[in-house]
C-alpha atoms as a PDB file:
ATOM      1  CA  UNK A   1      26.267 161.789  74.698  1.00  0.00           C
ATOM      2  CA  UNK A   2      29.317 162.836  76.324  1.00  0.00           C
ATOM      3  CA  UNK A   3      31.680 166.210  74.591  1.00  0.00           C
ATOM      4  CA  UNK A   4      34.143 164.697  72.386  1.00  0.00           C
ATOM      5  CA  UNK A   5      37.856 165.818  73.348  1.00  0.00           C
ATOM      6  CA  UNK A   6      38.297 168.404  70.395  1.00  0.00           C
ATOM      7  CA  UNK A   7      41.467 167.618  67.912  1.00  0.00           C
ATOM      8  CA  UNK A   8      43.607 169.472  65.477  1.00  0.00           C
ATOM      9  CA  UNK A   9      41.898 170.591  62.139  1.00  0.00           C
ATOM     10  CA  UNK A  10      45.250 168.855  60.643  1.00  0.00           C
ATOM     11  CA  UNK A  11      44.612 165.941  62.369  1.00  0.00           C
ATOM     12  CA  UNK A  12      42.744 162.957  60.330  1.00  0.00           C
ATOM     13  CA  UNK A  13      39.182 162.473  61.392  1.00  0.00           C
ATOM     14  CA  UNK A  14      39.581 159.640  63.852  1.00  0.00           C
ATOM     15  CA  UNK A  15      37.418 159.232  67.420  1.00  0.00           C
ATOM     16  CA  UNK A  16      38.705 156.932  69.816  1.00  0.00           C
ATOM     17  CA  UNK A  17      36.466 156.085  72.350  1.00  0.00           C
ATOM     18  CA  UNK A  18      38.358 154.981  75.775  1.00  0.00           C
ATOM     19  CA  UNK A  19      36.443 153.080  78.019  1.00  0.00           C
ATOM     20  CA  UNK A  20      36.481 154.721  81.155  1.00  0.00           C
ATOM     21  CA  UNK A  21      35.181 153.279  84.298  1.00  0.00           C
ATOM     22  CA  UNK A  22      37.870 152.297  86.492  1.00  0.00           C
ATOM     23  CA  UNK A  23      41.711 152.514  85.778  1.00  0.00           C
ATOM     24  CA  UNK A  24      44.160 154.545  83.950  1.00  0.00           C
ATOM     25  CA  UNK A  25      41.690 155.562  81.139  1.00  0.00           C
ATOM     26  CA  UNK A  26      43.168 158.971  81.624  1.00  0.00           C
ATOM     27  CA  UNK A  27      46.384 157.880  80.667  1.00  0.00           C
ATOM     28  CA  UNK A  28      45.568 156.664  77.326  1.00  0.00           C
ATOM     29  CA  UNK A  29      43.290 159.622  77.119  1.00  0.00           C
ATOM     30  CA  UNK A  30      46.258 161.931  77.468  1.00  0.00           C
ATOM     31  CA  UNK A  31      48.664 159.799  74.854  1.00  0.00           C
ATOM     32  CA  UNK A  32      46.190 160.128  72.252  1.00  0.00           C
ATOM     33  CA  UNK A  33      45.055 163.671  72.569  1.00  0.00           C
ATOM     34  CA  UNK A  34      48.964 164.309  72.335  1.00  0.00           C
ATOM     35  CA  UNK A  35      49.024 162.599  68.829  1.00  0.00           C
ATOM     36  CA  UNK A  36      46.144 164.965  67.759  1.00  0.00           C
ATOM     37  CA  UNK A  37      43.617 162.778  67.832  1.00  0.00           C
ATOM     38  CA  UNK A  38      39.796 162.893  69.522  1.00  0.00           C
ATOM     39  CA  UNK A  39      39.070 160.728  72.455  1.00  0.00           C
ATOM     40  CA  UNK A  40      35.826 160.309  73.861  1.00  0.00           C
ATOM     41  CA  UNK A  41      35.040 158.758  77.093  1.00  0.00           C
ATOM     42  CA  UNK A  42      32.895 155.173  77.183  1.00  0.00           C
ATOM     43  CA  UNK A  43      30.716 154.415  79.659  1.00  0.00           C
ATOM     44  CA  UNK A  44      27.366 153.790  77.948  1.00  0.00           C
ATOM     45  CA  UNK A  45      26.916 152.001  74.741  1.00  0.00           C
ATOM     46  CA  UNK A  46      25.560 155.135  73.075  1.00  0.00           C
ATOM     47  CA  UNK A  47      29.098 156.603  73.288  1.00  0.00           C
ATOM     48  CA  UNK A  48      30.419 153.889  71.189  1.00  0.00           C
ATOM     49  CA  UNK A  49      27.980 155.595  68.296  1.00  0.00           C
ATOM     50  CA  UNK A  50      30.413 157.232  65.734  1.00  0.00           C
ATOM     51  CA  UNK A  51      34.112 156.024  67.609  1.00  0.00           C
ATOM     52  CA  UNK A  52      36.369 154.571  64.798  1.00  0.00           C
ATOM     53  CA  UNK A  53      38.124 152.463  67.316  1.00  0.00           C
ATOM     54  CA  UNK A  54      37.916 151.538  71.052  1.00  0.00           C
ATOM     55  CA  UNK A  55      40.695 151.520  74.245  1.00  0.00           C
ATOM     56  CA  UNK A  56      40.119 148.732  76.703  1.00  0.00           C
ATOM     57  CA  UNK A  57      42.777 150.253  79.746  1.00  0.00           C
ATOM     58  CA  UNK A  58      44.452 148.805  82.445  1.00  0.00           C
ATOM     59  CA  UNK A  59      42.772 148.491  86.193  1.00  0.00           C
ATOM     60  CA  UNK A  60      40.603 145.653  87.519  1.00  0.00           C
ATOM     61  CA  UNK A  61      39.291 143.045  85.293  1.00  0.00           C
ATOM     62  CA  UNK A  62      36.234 141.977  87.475  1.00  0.00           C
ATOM     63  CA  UNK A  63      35.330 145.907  88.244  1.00  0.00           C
ATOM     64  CA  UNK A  64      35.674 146.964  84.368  1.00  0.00           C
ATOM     65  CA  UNK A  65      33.733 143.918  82.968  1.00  0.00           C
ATOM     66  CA  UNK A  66      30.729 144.143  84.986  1.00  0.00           C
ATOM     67  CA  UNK A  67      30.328 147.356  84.641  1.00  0.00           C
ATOM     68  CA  UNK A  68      30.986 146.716  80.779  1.00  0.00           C
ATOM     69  CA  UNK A  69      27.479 144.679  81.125  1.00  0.00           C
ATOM     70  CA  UNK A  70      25.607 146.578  83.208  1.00  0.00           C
ATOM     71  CA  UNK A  71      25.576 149.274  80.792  1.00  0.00           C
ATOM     72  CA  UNK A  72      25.379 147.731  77.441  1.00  0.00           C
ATOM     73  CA  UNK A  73      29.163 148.378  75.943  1.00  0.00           C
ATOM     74  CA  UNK A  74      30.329 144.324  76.277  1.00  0.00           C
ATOM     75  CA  UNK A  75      27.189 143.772  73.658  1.00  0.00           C
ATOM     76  CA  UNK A  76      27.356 146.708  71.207  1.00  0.00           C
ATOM     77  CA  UNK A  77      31.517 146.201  71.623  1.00  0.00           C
ATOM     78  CA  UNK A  78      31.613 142.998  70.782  1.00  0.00           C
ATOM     79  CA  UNK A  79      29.269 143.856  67.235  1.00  0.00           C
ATOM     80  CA  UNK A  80      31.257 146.806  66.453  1.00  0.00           C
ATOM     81  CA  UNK A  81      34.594 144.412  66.350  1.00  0.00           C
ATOM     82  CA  UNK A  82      32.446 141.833  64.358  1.00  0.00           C
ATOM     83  CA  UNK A  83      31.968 144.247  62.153  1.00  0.00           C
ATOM     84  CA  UNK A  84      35.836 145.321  62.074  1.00  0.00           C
ATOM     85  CA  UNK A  85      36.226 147.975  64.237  1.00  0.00           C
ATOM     86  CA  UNK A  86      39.377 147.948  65.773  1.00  0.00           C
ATOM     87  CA  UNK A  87      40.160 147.721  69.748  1.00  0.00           C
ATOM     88  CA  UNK A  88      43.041 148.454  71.436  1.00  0.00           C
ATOM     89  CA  UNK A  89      43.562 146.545  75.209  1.00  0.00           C
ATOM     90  CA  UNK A  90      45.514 147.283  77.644  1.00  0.00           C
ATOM     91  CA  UNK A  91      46.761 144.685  81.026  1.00  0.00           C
ATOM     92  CA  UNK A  92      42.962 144.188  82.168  1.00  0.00           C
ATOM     93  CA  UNK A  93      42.048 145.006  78.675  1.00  0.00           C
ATOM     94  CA  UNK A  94      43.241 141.725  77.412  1.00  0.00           C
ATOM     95  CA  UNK A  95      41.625 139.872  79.924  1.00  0.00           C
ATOM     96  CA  UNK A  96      38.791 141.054  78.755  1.00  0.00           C
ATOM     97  CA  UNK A  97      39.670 140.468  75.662  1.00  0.00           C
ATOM     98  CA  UNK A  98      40.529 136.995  76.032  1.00  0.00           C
ATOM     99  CA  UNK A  99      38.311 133.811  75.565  1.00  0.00           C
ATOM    100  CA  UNK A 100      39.409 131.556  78.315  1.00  0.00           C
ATOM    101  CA  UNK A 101      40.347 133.520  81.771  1.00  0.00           C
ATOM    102  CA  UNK A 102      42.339 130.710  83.929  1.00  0.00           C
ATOM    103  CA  UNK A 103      40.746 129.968  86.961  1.00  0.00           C
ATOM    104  CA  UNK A 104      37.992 132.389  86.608  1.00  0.00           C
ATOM    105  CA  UNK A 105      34.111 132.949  85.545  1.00  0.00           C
ATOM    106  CA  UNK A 106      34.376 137.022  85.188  1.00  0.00           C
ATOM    107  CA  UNK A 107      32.889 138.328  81.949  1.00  0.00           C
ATOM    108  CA  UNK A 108      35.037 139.204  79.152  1.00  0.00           C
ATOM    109  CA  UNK A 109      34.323 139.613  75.296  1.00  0.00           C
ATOM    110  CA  UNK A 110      36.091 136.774  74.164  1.00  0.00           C
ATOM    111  CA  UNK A 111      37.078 138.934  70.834  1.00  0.00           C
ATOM    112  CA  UNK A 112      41.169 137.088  71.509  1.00  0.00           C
ATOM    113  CA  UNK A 113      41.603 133.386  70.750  1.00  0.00           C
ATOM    114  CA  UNK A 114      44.128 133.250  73.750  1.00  0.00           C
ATOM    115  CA  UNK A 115      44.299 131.798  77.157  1.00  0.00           C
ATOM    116  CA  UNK A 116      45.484 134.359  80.308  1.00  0.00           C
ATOM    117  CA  UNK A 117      46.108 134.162  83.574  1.00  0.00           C
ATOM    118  CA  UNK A 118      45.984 137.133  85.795  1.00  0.00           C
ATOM    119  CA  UNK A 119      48.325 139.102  87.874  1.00  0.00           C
ATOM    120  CA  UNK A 120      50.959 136.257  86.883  1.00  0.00           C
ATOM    121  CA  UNK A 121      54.084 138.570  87.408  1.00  0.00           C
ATOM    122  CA  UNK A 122      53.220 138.607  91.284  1.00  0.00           C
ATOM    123  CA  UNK A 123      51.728 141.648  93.358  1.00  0.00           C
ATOM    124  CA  UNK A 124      51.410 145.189  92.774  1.00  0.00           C
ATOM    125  CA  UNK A 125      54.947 145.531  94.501  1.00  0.00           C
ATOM    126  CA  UNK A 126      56.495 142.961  92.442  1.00  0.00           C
ATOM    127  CA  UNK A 127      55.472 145.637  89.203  1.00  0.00           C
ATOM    128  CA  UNK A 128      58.603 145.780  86.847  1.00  0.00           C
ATOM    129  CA  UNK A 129      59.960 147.604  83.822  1.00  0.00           C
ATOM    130  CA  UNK A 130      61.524 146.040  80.912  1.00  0.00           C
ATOM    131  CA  UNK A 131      63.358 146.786  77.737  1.00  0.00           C
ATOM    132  CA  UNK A 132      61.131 144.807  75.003  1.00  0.00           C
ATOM    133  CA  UNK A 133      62.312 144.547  71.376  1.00  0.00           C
ATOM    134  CA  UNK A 134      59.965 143.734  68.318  1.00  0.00           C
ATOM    135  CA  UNK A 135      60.661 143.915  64.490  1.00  0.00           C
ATOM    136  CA  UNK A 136      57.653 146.190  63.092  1.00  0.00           C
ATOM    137  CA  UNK A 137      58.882 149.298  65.421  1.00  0.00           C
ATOM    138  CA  UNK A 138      62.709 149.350  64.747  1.00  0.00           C
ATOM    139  CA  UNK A 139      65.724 148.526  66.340  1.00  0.00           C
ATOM    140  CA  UNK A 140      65.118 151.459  69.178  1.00  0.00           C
ATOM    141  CA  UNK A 141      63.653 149.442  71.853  1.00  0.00           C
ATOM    142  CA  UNK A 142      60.132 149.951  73.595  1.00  0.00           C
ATOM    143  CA  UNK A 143      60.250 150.376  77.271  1.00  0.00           C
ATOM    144  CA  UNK A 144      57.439 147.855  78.840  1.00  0.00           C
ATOM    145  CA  UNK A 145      55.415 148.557  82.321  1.00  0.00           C
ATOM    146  CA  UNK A 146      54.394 145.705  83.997  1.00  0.00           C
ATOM    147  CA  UNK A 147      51.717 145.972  86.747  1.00  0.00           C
ATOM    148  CA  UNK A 148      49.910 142.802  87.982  1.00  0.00           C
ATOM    149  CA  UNK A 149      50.402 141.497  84.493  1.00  0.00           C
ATOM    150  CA  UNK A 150      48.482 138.868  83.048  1.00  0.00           C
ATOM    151  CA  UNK A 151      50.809 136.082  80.672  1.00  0.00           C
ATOM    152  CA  UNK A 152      49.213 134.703  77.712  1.00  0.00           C
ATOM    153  CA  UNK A 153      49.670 130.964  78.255  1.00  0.00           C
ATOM    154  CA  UNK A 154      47.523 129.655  74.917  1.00  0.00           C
ATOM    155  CA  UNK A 155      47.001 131.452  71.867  1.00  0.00           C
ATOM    156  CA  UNK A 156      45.705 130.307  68.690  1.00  0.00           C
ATOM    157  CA  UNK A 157      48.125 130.358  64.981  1.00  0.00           C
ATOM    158  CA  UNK A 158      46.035 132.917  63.997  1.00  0.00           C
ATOM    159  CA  UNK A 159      47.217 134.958  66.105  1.00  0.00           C
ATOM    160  CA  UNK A 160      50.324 137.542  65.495  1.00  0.00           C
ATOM    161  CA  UNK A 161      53.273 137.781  68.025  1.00  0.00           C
ATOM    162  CA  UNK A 162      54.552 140.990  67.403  1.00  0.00           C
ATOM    163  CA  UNK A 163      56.481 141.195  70.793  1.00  0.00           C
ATOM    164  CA  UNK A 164      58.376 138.861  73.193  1.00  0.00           C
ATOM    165  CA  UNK A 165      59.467 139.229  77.332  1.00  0.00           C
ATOM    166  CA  UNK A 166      61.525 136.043  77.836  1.00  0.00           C
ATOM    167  CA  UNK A 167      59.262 133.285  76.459  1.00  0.00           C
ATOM    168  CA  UNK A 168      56.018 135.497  76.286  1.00  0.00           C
ATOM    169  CA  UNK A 169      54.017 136.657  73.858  1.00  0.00           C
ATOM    170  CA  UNK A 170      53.516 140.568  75.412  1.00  0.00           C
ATOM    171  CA  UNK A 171      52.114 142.175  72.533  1.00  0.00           C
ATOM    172  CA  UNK A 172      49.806 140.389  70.026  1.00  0.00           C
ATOM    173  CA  UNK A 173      47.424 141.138  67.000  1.00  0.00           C
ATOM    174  CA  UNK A 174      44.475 139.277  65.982  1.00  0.00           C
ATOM    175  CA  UNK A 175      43.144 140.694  63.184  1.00  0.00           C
ATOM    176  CA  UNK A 176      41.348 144.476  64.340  1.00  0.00           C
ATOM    177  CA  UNK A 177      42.248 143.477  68.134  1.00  0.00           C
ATOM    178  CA  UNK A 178      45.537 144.323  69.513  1.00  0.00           C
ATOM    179  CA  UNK A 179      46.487 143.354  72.894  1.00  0.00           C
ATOM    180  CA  UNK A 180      49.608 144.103  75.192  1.00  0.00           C
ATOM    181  CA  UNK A 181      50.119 142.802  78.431  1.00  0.00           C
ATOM    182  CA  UNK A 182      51.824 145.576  79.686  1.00  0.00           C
ATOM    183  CA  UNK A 183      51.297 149.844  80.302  1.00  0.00           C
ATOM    184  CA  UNK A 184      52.292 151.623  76.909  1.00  0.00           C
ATOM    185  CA  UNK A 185      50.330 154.434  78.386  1.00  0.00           C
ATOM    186  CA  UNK A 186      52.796 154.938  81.158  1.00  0.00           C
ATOM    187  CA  UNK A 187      55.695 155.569  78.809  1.00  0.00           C
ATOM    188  CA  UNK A 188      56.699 158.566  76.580  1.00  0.00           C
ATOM    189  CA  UNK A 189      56.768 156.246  73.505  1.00  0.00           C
ATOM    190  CA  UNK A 190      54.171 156.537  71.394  1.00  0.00           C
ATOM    191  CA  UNK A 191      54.850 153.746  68.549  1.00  0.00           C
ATOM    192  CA  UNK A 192      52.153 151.086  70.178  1.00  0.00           C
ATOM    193  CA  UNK A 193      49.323 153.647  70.001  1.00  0.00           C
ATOM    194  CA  UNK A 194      50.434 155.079  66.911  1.00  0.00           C
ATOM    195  CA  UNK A 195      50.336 151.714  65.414  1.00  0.00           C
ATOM    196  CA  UNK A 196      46.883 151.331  66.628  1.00  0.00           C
ATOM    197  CA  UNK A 197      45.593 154.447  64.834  1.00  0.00           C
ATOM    198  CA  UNK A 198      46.982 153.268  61.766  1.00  0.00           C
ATOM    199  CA  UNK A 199      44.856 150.043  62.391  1.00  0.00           C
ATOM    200  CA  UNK A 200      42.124 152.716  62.959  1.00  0.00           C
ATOM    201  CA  UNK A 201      42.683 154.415  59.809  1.00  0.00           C
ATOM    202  CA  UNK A 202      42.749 151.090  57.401  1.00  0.00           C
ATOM    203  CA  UNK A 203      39.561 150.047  58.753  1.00  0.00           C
ATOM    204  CA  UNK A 204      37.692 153.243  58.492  1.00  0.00           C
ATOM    205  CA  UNK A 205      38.879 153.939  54.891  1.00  0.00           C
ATOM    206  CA  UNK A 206      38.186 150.084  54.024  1.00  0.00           C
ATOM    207  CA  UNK A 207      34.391 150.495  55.371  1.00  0.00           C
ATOM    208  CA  UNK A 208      33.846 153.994  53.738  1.00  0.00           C
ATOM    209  CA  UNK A 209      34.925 151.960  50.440  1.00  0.00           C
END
């Protein structure tokens, strides 16, 4: 099993594992080490032994879900988040989230009751930043990064719209699984992760009992 990236004695005992293929894994890596907590990179399903709470990052769909097979982390993933754990994706990571996939057979977990369709912004040139506003993280506004997008064009009532860009839902929460459709990793603003590890928290303090 890979070295866990160490974290502050102050810091509460949380291990994220980030799964780390293909992509900006690194990123997210970076964003949570700066909030003092562990990381630990995923590429096995042994290293999802002992994580509180998983990344899914941004990159290529296809490339991060078959790999995802091949090595036994869609499986024991998808029974860690039955059993509550919470995960965290990212762009690609909520296509492989989602349960439908428009026009495509790729694997995915299937964890979001939502429909996507991918790269529907356009081209990696066509990439954009936007200003997003959403209740739960105050009145400052969080900056969005948009890179071959997918839009959610279905989701189920179950599901929680904590975000909006024009008429989409951009940032969502079903139950333990939050999804964005966008980079938070690629901005200084740490609310959406932080938010995340509070998810973290709740569920590892619920199961401990």
């Amino acid at each position: 099993m890979k070295q866990d990236t160490p974290t502050p004695a102050s810091s509460a005992t949380q291990l994220i594992g980030v799964v780390s293929y293909q992509g900006d894994f690194q990123r997210h890596i970076a964003m949570l080490s700066g909030l003092g907590v562990a990381t630990r990179e995923v590429r096995s399903s042994e290293d999802l032994v002992g994580v509180h709470g998983v990344v899914l990052p941004g990159g290529e769909s296809t490339t991060i879900g078959m790999l995802m097979e091949r090595f036994g982390v869609a499986e024991a993933l998808k029974k860690r988040a039955g059993e509550g754990m919470p995960v965290f994706g990212t762009c690609a990571g909520v296509i492989l989230l989602a349960e439908e996939i428009l026009n495509s057979t790729q694997p995915r977990l299937g964890l979001l009751p939502v429909s996507v369709e991918r790269n529907a912004y356009g081209r990696q040139t066509e990439s954009f930043e936007a200003q997003l506003n959403s209740p739960i993280f105050g009145s400052a506004a969080l900056e969005g990064v948009f890179i071959r997008a997918p839009r959610i064009r279905k989701w189920s009532s179950e599901v929680d719209v904590l975000a909006h860009f024009e008429q989409d839902p951009i940032l969502i929460r079903y139950g333990s699984i939050l999804g964005a459709t966008f980079h938070p990793e690629l901005t200084q603003d740490t609310r959406i992760h932080r938010y995340f590890l509070d998810m973290v928290k709740i569920a590892h303090e619920s199961q401990r009992g």
